[in-house]
C-alpha atoms as a PDB file:
ATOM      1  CA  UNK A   1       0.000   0.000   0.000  1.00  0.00           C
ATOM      2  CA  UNK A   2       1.384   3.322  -0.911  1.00  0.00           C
ATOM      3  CA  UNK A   3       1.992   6.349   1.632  1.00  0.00           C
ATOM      4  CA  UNK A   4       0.406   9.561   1.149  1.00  0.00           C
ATOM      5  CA  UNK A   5       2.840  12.150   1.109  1.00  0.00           C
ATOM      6  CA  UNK A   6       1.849  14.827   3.946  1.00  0.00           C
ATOM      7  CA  UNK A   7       1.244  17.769   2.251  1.00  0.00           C
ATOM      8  CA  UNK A   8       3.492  20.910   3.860  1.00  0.00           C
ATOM      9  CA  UNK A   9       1.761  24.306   3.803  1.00  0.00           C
ATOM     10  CA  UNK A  10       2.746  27.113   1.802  1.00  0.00           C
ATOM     11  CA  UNK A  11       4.025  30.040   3.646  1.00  0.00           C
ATOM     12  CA  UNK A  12       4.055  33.166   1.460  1.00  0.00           C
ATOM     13  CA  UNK A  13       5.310  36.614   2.156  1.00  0.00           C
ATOM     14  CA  UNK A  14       8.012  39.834   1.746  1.00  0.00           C
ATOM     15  CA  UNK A  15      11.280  39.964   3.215  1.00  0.00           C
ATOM     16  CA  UNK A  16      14.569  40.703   2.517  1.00  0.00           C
ATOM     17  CA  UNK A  17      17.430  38.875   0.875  1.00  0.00           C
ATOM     18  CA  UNK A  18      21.080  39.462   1.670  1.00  0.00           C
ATOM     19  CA  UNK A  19      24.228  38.154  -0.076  1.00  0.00           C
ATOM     20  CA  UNK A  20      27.798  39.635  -0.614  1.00  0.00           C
ATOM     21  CA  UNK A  21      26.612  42.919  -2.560  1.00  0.00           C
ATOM     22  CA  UNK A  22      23.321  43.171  -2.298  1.00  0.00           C
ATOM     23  CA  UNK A  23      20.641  43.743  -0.341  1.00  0.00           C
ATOM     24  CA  UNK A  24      16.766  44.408  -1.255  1.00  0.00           C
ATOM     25  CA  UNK A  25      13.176  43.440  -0.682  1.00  0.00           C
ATOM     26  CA  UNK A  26      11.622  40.258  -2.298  1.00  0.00           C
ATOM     27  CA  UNK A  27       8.703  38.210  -2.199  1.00  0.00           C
ATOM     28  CA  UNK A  28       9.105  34.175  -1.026  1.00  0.00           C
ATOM     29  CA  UNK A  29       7.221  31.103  -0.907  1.00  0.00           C
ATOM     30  CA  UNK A  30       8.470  28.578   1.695  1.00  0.00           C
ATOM     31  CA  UNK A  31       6.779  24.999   1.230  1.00  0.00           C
ATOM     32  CA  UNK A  32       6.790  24.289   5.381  1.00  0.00           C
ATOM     33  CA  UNK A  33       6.163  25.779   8.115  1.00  0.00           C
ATOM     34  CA  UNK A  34       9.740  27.891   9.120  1.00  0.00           C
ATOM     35  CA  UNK A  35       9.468  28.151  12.480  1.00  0.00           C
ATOM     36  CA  UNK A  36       9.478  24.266  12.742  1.00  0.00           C
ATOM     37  CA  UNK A  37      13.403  24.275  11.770  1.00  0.00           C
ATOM     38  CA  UNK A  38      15.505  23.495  14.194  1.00  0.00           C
ATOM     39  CA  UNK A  39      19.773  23.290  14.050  1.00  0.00           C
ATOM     40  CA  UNK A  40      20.650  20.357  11.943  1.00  0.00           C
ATOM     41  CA  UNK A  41      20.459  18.805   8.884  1.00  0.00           C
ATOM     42  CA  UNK A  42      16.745  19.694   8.426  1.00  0.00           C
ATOM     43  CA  UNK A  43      15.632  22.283   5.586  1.00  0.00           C
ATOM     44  CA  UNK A  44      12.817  23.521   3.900  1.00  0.00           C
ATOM     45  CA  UNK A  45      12.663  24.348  -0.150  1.00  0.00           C
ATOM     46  CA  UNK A  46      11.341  28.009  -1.128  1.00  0.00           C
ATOM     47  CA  UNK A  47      11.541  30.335  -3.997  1.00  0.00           C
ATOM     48  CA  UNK A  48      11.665  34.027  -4.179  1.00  0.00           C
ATOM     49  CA  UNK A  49      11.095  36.376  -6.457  1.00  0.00           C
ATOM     50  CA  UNK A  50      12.685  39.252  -7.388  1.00  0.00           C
ATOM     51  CA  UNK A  51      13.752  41.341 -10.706  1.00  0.00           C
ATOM     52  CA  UNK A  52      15.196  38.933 -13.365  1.00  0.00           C
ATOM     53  CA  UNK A  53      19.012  40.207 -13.011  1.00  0.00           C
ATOM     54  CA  UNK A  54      18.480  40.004  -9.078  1.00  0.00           C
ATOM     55  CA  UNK A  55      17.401  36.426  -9.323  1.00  0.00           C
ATOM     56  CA  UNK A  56      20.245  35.372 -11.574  1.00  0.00           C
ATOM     57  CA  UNK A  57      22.442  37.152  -9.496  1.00  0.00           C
ATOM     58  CA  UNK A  58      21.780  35.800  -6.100  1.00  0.00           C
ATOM     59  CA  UNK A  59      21.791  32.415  -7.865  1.00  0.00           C
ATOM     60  CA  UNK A  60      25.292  32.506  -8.949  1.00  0.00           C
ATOM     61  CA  UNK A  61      26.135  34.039  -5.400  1.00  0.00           C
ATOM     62  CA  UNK A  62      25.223  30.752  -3.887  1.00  0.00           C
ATOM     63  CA  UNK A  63      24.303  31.320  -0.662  1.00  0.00           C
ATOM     64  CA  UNK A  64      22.576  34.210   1.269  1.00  0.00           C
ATOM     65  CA  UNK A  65      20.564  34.907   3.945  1.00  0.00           C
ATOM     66  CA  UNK A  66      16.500  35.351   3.815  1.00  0.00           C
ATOM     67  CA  UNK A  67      14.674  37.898   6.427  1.00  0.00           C
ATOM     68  CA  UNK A  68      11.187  36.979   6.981  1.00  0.00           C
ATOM     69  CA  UNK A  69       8.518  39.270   7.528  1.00  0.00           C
ATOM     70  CA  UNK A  70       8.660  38.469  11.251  1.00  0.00           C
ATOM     71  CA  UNK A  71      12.273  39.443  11.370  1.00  0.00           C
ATOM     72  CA  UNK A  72      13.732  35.549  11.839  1.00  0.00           C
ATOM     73  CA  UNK A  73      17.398  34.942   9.507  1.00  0.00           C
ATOM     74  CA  UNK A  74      17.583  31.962   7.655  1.00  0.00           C
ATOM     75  CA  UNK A  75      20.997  30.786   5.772  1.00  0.00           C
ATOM     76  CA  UNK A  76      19.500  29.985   2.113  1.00  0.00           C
ATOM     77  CA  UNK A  77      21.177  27.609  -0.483  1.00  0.00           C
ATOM     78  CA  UNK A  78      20.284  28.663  -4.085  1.00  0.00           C
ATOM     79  CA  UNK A  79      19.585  25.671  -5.688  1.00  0.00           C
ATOM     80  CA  UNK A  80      18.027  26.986  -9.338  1.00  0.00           C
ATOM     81  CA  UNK A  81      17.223  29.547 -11.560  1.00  0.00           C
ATOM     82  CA  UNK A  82      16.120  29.944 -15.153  1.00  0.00           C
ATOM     83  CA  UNK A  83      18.317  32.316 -17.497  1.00  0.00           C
ATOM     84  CA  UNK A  84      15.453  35.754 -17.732  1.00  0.00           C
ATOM     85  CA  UNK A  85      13.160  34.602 -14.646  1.00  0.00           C
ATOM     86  CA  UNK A  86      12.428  36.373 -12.007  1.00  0.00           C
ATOM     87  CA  UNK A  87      12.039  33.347  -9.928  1.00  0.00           C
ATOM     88  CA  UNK A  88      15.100  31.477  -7.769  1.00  0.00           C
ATOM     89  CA  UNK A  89      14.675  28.119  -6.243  1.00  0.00           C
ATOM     90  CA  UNK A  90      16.381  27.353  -2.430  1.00  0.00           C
ATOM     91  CA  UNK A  91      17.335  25.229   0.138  1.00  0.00           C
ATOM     92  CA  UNK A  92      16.618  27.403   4.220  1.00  0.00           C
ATOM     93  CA  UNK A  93      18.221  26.231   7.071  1.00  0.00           C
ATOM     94  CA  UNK A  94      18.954  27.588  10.764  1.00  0.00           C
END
């Protein structure tokens, strides 16, 4: 018999995204619920969105950190990004 997959809530919202040179507003969708994270290997998967250059940008960067609109910091891993979106995929941890 096959599992159902429980299906993690989708947390939109505005915050800010930080990496080496930069620093500017964005809108995110986190698939989980972030306050849930705790240290350790766990992570949740997001996107953000943000002009097309900014996107690409922070993609090639790497890694950054993600403010939330409630003010918590989470270290992001960029994990995708299509050349002229406006749309990056990541990895959030603690």
């Amino acid at each position: 018999m096959a599992h159902a997959r429980k299906q993690l809530p989708v947390i939109p919202g505005e915050g800010e995204l930080r990496y080496r040179g930069f620093r500017g507003q964005v809108e995110y969708q986190i698939q989980g619920e972030p306050s849930s994270l705790r240290f350790g290997p766990a992570r949740l998967r997001g996107a953000l969105t943000a002009s097309p250059e900014i996107a690409e940008d922070a993609f090639r960067q790497g890694e950054g950190q993600l403010v939330l609109e409630n003010g918590s910091v989470y270290r992001i891993t960029m994990l995708g990004h299509t050349a002229g979106s406006g749309t990056a995929y990541f990895e959030m941890r603690i």
